[in-house]
Protein backbone atom coordinates (compact mmCIF):
# COMPACT_ATOMS: atom_id res chain seq x y z
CA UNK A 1 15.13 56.75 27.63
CA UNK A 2 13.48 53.10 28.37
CA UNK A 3 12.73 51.18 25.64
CA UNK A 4 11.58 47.86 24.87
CA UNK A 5 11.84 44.84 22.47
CA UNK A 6 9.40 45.57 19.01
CA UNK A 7 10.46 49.10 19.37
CA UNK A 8 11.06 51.33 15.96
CA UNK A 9 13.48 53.88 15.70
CA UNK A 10 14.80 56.27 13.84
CA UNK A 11 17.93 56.67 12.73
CA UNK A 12 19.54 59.85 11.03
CA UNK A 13 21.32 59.39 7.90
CA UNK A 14 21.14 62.43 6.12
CA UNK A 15 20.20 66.35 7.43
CA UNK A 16 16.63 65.58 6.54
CA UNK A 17 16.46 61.41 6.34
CA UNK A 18 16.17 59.06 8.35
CA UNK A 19 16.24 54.94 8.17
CA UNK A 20 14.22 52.92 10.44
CA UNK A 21 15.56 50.11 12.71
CA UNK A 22 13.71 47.74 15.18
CA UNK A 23 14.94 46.38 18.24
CA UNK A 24 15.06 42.44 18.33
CA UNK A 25 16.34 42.10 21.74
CA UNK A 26 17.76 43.80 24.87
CA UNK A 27 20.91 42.46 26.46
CA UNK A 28 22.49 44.68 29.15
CA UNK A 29 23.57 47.55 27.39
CA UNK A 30 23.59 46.03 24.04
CA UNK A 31 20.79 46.03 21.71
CA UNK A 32 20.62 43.31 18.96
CA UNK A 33 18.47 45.32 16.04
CA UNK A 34 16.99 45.11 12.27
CA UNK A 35 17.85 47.78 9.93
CA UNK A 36 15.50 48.25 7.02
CA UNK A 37 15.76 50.04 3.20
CA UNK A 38 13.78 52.88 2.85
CA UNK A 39 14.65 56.50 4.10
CA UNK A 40 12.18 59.04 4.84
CA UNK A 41 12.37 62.32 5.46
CA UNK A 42 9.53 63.47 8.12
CA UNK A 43 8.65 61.86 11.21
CA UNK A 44 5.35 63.59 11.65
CA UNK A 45 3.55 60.51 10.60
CA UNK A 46 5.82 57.55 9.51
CA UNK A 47 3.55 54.74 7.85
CA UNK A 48 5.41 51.95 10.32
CA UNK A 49 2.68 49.42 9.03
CA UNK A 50 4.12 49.01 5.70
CA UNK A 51 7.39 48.48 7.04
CA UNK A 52 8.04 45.09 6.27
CA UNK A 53 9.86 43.86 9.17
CA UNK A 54 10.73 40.33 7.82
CA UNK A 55 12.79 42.21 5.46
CA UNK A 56 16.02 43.33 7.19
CA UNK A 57 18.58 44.80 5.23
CA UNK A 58 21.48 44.50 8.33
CA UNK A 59 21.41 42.81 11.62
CA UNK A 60 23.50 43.92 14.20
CA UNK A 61 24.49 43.96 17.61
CA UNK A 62 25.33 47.32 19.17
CA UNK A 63 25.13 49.04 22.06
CA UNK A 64 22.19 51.12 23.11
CA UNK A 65 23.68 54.48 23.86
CA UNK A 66 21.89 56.20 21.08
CA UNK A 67 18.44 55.19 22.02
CA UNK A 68 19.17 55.94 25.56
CA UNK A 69 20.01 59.29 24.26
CA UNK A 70 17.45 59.98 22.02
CA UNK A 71 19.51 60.17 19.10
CA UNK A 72 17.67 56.97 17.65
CA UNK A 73 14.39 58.67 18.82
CA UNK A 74 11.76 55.74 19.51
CA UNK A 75 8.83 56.46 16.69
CA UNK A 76 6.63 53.12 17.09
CA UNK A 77 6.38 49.91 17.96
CA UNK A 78 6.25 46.64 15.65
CA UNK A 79 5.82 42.79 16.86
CA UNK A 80 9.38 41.42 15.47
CA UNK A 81 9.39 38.57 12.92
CA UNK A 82 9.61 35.49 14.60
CA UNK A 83 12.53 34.22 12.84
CA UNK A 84 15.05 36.91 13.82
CA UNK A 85 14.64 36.29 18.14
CA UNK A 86 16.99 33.18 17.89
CA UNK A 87 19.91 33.82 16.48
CA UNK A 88 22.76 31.80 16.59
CA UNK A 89 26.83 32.19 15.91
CA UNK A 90 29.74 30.14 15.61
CA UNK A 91 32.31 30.34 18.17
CA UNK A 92 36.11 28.17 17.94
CA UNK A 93 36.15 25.81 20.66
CA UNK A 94 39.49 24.60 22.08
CA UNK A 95 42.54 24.11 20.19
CA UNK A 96 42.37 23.86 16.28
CA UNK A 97 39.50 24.73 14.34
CA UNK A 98 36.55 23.41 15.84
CA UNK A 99 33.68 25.63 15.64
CA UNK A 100 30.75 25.50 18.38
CA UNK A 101 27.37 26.77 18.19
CA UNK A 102 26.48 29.95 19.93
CA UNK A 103 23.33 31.62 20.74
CA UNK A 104 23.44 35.36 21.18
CA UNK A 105 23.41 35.29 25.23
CA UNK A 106 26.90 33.69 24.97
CA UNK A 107 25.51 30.02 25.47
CA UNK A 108 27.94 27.66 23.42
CA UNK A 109 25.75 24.51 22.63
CA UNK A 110 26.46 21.81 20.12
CA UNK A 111 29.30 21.67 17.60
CA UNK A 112 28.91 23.21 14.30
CA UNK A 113 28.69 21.49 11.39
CA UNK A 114 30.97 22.16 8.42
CA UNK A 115 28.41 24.02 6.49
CA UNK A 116 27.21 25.26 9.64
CA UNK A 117 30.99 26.67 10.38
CA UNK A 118 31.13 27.71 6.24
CA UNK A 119 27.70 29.88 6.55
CA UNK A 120 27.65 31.32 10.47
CA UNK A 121 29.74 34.63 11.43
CA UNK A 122 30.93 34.75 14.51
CA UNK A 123 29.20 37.08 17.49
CA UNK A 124 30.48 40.61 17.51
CA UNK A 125 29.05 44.48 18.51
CA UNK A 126 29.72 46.92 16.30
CA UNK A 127 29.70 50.89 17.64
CA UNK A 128 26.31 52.91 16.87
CA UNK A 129 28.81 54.95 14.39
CA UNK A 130 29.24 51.84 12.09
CA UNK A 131 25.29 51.12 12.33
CA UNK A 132 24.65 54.89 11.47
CA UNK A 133 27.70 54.49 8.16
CA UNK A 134 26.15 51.18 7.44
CA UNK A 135 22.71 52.47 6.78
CA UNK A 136 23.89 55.77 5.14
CA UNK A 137 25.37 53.42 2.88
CA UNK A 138 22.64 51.10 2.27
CA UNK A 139 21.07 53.92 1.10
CA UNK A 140 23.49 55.17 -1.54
CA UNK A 141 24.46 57.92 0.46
CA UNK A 142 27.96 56.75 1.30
CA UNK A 143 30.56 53.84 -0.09
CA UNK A 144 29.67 50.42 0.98
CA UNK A 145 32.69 49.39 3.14
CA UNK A 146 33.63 45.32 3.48
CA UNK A 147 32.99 45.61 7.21
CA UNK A 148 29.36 46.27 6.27
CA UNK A 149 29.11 42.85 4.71
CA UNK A 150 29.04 41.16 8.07
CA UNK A 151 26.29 43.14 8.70
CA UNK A 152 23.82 41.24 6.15
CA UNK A 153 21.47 38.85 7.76
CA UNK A 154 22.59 35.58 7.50
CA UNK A 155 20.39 32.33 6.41
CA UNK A 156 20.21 31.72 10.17
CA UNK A 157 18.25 34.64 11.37
């Protein structure tokens, strides 16, 4: 299934639930996407204008087998908030701890900072299983797991 930056989809998190996520940004087979709070349980008319999409509850990189699949079916289409199309990583650097900057094509840039290399996470791509675990349990519906924690938007996105 094609799909395209801005797009919604749902993803199941319960027999009769889903959450939504949107797609920030397509990179090969990867998908870099918002997840948001708030389950529903039809699809026959989801209210995707009240979705406040400046309001992530995880940010993730994954890949995009499940959308390609239908199994995140594609319900809508949002305009992404600006501020999470840029973000940016810290990456060591040589020998040592020295942290670069990183934007999410692999670029390394500038060094980091110390609060920089205190507040950043590094890049990584979690499975579609984790995303689908993570929002089950953003919703209450399963223990929150440490691993989920790197999931949280950062003050960078």
């Amino acid at each position: 299934m094609k799909y395209q930056q801005g797009d919604i989809v749902a993803i199941p998190i319960a027999e009769t639930s889903v959450a939504f996520a949107q797609i920030l940004m397509k990179m090969r087979r990867n998908i870099f996407i918002a997840v948001f709070f708030g389950a529903v349980s039809s699809l026959e008319s989801p209210d995707l204008e009240s979705l406040n999409v400046d309001d992530p509850r995880l940010v993730v990189e994954t890949m995009d087998l499940r959308v390609r699949d239908g199994s995140w079916r594609i319900v809508g289409r949002r305009t992404p908030a600006e501020r999470l199309l840029n973000p940016i990583f810290k990456v060591p650097v040589g020998i040592g701890e020295e942290f670069h900057i990183q934007d999410i094509y692999g670029t390394v840039g500038r060094p980091a900072s110390p609060q920089e290399v205190k507040r950043l996470r590094m890049q990584k791509s979690y499975s579609p299983a984790v995303v689908e675990k993570a929002a089950r349990a953003l919703h209450g519906l399963e223990p929150w797991l440490a691993i989920f924690d790197e999931l949280r938007p950062g003050v960078d996105l």
